[in-house]
N, C-alpha and C. Protein backbone atom coordinates (compact mmCIF):
# COMPACT_ATOMS: atom_id res chain seq x y z
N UNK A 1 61.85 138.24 76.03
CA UNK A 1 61.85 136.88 76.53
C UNK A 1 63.29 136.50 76.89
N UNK A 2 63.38 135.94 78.11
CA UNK A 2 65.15 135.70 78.15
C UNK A 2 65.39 134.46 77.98
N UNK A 3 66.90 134.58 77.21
CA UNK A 3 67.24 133.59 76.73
C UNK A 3 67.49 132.25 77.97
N UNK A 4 67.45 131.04 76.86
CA UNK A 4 67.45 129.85 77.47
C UNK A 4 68.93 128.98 77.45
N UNK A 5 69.59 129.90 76.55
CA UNK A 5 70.71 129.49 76.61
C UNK A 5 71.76 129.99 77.41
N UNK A 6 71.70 129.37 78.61
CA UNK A 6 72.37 129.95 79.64
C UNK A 6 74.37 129.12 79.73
N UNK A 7 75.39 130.11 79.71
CA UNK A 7 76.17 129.61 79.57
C UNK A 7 76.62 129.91 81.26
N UNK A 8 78.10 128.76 81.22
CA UNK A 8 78.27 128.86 82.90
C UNK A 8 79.13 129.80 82.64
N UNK A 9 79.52 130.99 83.61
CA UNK A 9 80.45 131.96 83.27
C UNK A 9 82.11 131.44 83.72
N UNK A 10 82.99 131.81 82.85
CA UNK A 10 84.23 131.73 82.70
C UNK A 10 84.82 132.09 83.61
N UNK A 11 85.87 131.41 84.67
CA UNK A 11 86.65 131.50 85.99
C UNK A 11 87.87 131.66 85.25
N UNK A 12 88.54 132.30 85.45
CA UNK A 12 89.74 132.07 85.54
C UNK A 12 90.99 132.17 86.94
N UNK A 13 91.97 130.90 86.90
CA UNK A 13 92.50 130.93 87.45
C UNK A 13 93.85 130.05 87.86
N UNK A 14 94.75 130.87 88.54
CA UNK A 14 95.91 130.14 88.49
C UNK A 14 96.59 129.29 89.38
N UNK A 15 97.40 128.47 88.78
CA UNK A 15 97.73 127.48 90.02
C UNK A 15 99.43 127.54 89.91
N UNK A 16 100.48 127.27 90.82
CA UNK A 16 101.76 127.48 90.59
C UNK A 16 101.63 125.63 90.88
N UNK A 17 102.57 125.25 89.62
CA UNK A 17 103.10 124.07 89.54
C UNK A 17 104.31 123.98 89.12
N UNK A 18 104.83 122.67 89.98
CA UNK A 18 106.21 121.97 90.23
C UNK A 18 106.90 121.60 88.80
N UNK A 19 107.54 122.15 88.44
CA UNK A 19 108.27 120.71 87.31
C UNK A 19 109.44 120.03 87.84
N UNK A 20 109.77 119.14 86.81
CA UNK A 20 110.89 118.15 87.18
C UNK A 20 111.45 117.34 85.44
N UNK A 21 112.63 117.77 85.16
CA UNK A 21 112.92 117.43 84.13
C UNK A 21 113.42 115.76 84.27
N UNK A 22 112.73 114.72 83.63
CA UNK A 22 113.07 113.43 83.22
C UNK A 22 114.18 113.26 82.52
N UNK A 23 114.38 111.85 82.74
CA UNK A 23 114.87 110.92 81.44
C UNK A 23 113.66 110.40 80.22
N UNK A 24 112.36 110.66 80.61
CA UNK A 24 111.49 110.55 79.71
C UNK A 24 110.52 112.03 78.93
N UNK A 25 110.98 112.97 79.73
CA UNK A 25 110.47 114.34 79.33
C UNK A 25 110.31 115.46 81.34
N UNK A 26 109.23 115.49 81.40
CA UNK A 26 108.56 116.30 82.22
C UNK A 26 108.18 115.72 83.18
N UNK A 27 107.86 115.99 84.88
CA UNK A 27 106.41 115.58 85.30
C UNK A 27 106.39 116.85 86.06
N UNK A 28 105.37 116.99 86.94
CA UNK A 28 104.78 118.15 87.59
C UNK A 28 103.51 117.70 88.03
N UNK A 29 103.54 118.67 89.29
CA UNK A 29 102.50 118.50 90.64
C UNK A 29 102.01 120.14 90.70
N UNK A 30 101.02 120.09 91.59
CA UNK A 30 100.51 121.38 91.95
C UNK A 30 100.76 121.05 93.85
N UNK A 31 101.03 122.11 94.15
CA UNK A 31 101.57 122.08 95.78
C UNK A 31 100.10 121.80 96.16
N UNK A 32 99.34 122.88 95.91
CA UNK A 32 98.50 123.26 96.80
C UNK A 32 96.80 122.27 95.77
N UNK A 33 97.25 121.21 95.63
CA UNK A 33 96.02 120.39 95.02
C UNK A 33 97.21 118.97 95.48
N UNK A 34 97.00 118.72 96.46
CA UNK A 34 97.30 116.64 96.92
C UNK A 34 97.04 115.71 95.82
N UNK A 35 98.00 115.48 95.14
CA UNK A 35 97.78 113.99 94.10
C UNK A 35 97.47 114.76 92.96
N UNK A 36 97.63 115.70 92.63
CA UNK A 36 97.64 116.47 91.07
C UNK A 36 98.43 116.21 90.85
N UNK A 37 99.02 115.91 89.68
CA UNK A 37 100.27 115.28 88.88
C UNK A 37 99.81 114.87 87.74
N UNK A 38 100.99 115.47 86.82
CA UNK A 38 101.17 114.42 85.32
C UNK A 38 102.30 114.49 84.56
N UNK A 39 102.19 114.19 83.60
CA UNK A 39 104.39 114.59 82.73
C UNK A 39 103.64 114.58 81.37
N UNK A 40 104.37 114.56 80.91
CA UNK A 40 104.71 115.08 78.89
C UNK A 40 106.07 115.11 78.34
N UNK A 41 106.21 114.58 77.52
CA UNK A 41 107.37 114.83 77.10
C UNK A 41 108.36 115.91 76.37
N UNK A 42 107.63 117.23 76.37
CA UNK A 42 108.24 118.29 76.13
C UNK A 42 107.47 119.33 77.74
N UNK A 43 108.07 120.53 77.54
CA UNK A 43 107.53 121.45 78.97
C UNK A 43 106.33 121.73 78.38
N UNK A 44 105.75 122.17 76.74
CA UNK A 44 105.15 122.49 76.92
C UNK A 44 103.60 121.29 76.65
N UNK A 45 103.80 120.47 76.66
CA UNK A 45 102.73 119.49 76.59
C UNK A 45 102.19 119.20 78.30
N UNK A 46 103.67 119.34 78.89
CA UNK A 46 103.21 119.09 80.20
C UNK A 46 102.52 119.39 80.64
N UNK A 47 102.41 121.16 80.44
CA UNK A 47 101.72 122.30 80.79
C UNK A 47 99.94 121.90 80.56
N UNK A 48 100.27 121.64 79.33
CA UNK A 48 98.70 121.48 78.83
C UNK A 48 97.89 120.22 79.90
N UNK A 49 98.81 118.97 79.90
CA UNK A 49 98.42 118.22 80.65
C UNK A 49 98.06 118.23 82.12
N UNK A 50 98.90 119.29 82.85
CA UNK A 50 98.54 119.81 84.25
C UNK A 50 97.26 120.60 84.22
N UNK A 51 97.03 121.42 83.28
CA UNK A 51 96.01 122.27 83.21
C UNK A 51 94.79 120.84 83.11
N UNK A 52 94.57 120.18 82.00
CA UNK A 52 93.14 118.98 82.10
C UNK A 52 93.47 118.03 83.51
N UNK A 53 94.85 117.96 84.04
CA UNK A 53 94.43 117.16 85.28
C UNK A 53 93.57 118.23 86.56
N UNK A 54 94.03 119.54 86.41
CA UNK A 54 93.41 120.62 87.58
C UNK A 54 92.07 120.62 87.08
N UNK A 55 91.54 120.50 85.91
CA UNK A 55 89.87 121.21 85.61
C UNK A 55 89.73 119.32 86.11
N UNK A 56 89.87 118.00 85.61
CA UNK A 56 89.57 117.08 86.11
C UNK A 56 89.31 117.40 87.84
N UNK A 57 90.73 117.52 88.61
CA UNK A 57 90.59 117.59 90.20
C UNK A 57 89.71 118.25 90.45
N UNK A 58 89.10 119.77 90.34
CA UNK A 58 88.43 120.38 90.53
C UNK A 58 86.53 119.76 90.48
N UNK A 59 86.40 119.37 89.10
CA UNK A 59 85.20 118.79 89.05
C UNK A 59 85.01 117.87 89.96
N UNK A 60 86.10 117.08 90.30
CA UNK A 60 85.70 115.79 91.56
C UNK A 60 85.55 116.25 92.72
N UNK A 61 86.19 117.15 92.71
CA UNK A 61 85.83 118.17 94.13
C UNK A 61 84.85 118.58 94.31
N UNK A 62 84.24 119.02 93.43
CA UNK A 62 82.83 119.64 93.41
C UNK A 62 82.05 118.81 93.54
N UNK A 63 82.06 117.76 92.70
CA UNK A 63 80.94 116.59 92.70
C UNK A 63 81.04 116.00 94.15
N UNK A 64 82.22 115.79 95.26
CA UNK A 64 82.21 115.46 96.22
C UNK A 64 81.78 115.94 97.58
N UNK A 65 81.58 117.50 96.67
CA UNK A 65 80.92 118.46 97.66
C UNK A 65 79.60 118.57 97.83
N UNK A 66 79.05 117.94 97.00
CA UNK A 66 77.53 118.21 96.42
C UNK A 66 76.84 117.74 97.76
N UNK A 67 75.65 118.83 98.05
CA UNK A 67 74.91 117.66 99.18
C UNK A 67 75.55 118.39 100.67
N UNK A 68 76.84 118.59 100.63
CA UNK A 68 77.51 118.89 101.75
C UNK A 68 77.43 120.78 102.11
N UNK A 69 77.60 120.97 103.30
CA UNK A 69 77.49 122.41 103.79
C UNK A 69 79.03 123.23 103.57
N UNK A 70 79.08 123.86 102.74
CA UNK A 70 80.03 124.53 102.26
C UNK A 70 79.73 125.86 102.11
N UNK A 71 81.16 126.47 102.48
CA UNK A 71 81.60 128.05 102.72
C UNK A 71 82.99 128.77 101.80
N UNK A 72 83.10 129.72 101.32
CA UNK A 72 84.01 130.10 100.54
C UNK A 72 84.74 130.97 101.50
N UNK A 73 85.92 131.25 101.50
CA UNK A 73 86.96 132.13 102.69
C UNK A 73 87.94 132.71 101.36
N UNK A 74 87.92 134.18 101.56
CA UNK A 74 88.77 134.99 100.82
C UNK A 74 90.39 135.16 101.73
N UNK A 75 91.14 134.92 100.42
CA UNK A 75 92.68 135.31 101.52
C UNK A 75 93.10 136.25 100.48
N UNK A 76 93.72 136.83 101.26
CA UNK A 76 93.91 138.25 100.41
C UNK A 76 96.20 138.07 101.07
N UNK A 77 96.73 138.13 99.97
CA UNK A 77 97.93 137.93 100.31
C UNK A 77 98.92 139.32 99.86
């Protein structure tokens, strides 16, 4: 009988982001995601915080895609 517990499978993937050292700690952008941004006050909190703003951007993306005719394009660099 197959199982019902279906998990979504695990992506991984990377994004190159900006830093910028403050007078209050950190902030940082992702080039290639428009309006991704966040700060922290050490580098490595920042980090963490860029990572939940990209899985945030991403889901809105998706949800904005829903419904719509969409295509995936491989770039091979």
């Amino acid at each position: 009988m197959p199982s019902m517990n279906k998990r979504k499978k695990e992506v991984r993937m990377r994004y190159r982001v900006n830093l910028k050292k403050t007078s209050e700690g950190y902030a940082v952008w992702v080039p290639g995601l428009p309006g991704c941004w966040s700060q922290g006050k050490t580098e490595a909190e920042t980090l963490e915080n860029i990572a939940d703003a990209i899985k945030a951007y991403l889901e809105t993306a998706e949800e904005l895609s829903k419904g719509k005719i969409s295509r995936y394009v491989e770039i091979r660099q």
